[in-house]
C-alpha atoms as a PDB file:
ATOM      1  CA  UNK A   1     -30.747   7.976  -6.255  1.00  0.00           C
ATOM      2  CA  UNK A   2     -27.994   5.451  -5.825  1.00  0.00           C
ATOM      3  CA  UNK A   3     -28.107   3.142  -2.878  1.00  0.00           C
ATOM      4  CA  UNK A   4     -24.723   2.348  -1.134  1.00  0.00           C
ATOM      5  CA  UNK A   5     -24.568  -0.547   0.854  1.00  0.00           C
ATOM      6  CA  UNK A   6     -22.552  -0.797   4.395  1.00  0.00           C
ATOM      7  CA  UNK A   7     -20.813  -3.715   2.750  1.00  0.00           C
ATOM      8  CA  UNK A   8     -19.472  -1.579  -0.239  1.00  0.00           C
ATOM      9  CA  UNK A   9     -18.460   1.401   2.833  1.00  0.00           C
ATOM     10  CA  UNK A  10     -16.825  -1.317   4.914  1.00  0.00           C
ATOM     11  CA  UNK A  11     -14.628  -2.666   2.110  1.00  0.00           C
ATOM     12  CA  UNK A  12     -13.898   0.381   0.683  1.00  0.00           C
ATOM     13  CA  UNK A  13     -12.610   2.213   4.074  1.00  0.00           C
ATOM     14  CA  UNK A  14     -10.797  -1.281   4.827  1.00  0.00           C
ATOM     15  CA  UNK A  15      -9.436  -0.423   1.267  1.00  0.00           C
ATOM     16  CA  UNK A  16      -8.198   3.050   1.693  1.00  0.00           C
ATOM     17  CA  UNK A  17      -7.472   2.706   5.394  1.00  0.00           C
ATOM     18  CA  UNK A  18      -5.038  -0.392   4.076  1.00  0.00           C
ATOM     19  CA  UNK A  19      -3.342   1.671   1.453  1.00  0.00           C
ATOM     20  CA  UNK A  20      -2.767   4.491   3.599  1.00  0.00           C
ATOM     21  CA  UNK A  21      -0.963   2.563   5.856  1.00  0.00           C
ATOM     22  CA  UNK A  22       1.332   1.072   3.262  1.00  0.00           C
ATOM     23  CA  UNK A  23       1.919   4.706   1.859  1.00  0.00           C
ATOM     24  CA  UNK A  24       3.158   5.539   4.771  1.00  0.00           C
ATOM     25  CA  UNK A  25       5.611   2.855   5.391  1.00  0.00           C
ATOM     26  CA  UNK A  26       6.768   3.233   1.959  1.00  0.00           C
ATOM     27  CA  UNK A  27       7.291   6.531   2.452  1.00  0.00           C
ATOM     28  CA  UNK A  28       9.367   6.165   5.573  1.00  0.00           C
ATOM     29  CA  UNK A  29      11.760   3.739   3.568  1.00  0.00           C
ATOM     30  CA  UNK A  30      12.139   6.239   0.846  1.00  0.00           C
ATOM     31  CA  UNK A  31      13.307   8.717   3.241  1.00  0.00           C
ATOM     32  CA  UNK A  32      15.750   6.318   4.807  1.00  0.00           C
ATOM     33  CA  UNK A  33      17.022   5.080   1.643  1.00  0.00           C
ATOM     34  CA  UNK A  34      17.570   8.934   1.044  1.00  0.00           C
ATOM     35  CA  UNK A  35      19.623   9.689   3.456  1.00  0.00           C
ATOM     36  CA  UNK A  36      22.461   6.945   3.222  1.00  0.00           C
ATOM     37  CA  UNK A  37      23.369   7.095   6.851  1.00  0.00           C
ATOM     38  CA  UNK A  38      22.971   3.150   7.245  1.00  0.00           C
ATOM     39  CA  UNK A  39      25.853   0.361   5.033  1.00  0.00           C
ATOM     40  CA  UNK A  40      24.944  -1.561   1.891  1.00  0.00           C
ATOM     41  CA  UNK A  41      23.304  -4.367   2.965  1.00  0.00           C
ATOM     42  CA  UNK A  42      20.505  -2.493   4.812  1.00  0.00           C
ATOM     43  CA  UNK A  43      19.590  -0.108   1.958  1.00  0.00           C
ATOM     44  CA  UNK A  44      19.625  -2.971  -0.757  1.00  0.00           C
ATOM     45  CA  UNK A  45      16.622  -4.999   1.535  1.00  0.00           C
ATOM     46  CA  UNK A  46      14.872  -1.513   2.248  1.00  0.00           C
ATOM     47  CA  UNK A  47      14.844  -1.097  -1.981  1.00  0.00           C
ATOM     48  CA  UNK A  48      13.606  -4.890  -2.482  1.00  0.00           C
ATOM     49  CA  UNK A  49      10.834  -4.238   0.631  1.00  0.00           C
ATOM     50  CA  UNK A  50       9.859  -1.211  -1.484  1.00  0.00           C
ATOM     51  CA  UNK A  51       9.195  -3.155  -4.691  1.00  0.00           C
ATOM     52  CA  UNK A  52       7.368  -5.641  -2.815  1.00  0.00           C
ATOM     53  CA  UNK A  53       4.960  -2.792  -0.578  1.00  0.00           C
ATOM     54  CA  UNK A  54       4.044  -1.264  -3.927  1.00  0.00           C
ATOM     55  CA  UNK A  55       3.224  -4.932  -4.994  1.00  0.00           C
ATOM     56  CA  UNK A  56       0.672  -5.212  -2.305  1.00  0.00           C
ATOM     57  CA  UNK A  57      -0.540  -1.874  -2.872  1.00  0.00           C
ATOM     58  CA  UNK A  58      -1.395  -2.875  -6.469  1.00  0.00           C
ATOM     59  CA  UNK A  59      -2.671  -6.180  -5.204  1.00  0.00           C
ATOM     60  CA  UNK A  60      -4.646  -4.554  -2.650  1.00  0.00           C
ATOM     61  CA  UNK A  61      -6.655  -2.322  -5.345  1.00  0.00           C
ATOM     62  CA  UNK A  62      -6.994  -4.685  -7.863  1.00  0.00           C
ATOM     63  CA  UNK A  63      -8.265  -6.981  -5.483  1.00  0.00           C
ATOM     64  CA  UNK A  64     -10.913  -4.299  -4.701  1.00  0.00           C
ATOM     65  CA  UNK A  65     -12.049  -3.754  -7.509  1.00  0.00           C
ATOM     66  CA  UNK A  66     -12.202  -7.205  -8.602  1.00  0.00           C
ATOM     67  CA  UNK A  67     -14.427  -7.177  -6.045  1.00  0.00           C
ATOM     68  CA  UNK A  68     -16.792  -3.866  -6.831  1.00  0.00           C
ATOM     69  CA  UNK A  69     -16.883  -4.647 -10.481  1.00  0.00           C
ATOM     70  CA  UNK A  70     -17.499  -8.182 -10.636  1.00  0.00           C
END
């Protein structure tokens, strides 16, 4: 049987718990962006914020599993 360690629980539900979070904020933004109600200037930062939340998502799981697998 495989033994799981608290440490390997803890970092992975700090992990998910931090992805889920940015999921949801990018989400919000790609509603907004969506809907077009707000001028230029405000949808071009939203896009750029975007680009750099899915950055930290991918930094956020490599960084993981950096972590596990190393």
């Amino acid at each position: 049987m495989i033994e799981i360690s608290s440490s390997f629980i803890s970092l992975t539900l700090g992990m998910v718990g931090t992805v889920f979070i940015a999921y949801a904020a990018l989400r919000v933004h790609h509603r907004v962006l969506g809907e077009h109600k707000i001028d230029e200037k405000v949808l071009k930062t939203m896009r750029i914020e975007q680009i750099v939340g899915w950055a930290g998502v991918s930094m956020v799981v490599a960084g993981y599993a950096i972590t596990i697998f190393s």
